[in-house]
Protein backbone atom coordinates (compact mmCIF):
# COMPACT_ATOMS: atom_id res chain seq x y z
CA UNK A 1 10.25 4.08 -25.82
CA UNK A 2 6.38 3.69 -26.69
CA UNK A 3 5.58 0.39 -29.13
CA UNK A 4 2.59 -0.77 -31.29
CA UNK A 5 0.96 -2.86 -28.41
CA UNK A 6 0.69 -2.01 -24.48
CA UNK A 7 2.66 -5.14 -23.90
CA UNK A 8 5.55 -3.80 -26.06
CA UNK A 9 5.21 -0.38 -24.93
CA UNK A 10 5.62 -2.03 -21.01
CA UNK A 11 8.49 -3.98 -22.20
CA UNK A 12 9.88 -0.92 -24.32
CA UNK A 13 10.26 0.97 -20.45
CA UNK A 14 10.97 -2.07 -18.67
CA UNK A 15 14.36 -2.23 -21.03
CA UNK A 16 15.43 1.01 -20.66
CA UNK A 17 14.43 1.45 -16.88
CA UNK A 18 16.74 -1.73 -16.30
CA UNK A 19 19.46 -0.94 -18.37
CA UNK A 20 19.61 2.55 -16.68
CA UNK A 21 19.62 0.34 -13.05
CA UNK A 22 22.26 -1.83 -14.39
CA UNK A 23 24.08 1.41 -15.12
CA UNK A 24 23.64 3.22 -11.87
CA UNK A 25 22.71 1.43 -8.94
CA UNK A 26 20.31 3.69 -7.91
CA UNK A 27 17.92 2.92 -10.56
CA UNK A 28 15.62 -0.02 -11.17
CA UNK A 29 16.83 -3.12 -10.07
CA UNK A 30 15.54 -6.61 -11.01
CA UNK A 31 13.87 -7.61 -7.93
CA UNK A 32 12.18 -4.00 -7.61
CA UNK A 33 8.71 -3.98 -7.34
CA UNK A 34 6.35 -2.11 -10.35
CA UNK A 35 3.18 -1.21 -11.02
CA UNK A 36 1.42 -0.94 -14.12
CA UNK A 37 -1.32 1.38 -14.71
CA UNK A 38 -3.73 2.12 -17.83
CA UNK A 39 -4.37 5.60 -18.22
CA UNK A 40 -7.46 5.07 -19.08
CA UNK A 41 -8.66 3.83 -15.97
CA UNK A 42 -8.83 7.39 -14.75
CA UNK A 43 -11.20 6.93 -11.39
CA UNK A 44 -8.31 4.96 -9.48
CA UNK A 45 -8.08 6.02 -6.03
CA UNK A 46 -4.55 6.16 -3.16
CA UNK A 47 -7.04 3.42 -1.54
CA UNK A 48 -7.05 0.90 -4.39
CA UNK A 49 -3.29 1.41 -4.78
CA UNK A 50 -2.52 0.96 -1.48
CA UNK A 51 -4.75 -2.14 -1.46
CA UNK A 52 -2.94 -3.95 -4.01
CA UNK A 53 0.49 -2.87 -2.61
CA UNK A 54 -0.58 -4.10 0.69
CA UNK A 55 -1.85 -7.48 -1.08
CA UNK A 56 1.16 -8.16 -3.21
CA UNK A 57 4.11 -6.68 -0.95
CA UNK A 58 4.35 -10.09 0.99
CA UNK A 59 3.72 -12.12 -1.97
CA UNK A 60 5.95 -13.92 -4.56
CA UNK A 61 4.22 -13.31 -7.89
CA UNK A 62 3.06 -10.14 -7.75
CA UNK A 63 -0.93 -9.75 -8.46
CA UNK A 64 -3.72 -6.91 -10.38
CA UNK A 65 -6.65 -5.37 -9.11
CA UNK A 66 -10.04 -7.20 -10.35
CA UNK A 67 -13.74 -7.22 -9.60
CA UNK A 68 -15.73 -10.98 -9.70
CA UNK A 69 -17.76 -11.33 -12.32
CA UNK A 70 -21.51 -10.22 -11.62
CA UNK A 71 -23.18 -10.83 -14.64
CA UNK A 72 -24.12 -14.31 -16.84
CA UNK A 73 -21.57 -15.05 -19.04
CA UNK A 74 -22.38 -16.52 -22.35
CA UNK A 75 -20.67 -17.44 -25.45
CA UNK A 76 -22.01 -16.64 -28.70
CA UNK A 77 -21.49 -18.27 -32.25
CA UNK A 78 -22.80 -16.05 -35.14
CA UNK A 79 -24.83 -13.30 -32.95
CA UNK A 80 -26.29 -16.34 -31.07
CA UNK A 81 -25.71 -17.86 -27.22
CA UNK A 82 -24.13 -21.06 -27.95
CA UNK A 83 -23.02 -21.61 -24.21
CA UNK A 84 -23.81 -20.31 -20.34
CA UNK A 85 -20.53 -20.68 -18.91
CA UNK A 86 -20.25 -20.77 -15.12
CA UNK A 87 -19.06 -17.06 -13.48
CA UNK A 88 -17.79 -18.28 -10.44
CA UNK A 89 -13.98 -18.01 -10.87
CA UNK A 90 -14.33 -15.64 -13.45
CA UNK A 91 -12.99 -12.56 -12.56
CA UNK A 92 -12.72 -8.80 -14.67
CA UNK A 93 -8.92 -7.85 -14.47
CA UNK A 94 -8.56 -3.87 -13.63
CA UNK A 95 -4.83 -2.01 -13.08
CA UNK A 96 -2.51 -1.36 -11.75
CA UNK A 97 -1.11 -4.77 -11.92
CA UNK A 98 2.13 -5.24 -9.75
CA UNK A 99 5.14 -7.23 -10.30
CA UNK A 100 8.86 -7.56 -9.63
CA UNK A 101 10.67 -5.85 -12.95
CA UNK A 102 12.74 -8.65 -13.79
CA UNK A 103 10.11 -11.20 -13.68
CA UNK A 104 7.68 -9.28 -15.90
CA UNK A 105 10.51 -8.78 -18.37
CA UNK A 106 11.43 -11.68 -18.74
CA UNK A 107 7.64 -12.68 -19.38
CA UNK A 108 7.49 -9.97 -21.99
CA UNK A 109 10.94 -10.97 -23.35
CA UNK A 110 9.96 -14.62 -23.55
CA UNK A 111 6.61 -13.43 -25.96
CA UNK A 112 8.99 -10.87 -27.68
CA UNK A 113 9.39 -12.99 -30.75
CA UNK A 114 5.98 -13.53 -31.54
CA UNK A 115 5.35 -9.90 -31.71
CA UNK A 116 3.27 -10.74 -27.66
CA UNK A 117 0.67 -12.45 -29.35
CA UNK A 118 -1.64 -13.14 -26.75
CA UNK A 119 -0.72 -10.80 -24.27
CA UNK A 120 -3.86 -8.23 -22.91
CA UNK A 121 -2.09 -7.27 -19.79
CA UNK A 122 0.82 -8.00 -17.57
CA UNK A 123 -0.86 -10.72 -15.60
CA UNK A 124 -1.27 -12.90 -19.10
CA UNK A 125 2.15 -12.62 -19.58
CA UNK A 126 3.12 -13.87 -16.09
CA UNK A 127 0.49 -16.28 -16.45
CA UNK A 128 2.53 -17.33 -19.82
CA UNK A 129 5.69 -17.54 -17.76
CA UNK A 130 4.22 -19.59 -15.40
CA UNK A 131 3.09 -17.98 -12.98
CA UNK A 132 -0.50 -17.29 -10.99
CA UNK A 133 -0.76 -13.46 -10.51
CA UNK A 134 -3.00 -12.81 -7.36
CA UNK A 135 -6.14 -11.43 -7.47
CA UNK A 136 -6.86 -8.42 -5.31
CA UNK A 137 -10.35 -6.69 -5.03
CA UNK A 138 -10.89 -3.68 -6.98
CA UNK A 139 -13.44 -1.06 -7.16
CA UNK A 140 -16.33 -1.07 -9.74
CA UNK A 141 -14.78 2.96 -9.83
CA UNK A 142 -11.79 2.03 -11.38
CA UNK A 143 -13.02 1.16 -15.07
CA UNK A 144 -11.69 1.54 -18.28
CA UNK A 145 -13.05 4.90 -19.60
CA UNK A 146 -13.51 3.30 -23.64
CA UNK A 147 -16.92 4.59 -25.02
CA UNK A 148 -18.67 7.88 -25.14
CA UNK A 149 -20.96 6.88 -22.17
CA UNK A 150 -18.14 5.59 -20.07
CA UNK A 151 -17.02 10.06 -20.34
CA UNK A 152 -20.53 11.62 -17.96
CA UNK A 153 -19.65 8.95 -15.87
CA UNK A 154 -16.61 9.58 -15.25
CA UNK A 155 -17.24 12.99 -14.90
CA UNK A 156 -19.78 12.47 -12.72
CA UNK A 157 -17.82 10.22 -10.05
CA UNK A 158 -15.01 12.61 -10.43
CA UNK A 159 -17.52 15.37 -9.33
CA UNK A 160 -18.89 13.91 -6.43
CA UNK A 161 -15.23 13.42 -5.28
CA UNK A 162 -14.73 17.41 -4.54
């Protein structure tokens, strides 16, 4: 039930895991909460989960772990700084991103025809839809293991864990 993209892959499982609901009530229901996680954010901890849960539980949208933006931001033209842009409401979006199943679906549903184009994570596609995920402090921990690098650190923080 995998696809091409991550945003067809979620919307791939969000089908099925539906259609089972619709079949036995048991299952997972529309207004059922869900959280999305990238596996490659290995270093997430019961205390970020619980965070976000905690955060979003109450809340009508649903919302995704993130960290404020420490560094200068700049935007480059051909290998060269073109602008400074301002990092005060910029904010680096982490998982797991929560949101109720029928909601994000229908986000994902709604992009479905233009093969998601534009879609990086579940928040975009809410923020598509029309809605304004909330943002819930992360933990510098929980990155996105991606380069070779990103591995002995990982390690590392998993190491001092035990």
């Amino acid at each position: 039930c995998g696809g091409a993209t991550r945003a067809e892959s979620v919307f791939n499982g969000l089908t099925q895991l539906l259609e089972a609901g619709t079949a036995n009530s048991e299952g997972l229901q529309s207004h059922d909460w869900i959280l999305v996680h990238d596996a490659a954010r290995c270093l997430i901890t019961s205390v970020e989960i619980n965070r976000l849960i905690d955060a979003c539980i109450d809340d009508e949208v649903g919302g995704l772990l993130a960290l404020p933006l420490p560094d200068t931001l700049k935007s480059a033209v051909h290998g060269r700084v073109s602008q400074t842009l301002p990092r005060q409401d910029k904010w680096l979006a982490q998982t797991p991103q929560m949101f109720r199943a029928g909601q994000l679906h229908a986000a994902l549903k709604a992009k479905q025809a233009d093969h998601f184009e534009g879609i990086t994570d579940e928040a975009s596609a809410m923020e598509m839809a029309g809605f304004s995920p909330k943002l819930v402090v992360g933990s510098p921990h929980n990155f996105k293991v991606t380069y070779p690098p990103d591995f002995a650190l990982a390690e590392d923080l998993l190491g001092s864990r035990t």
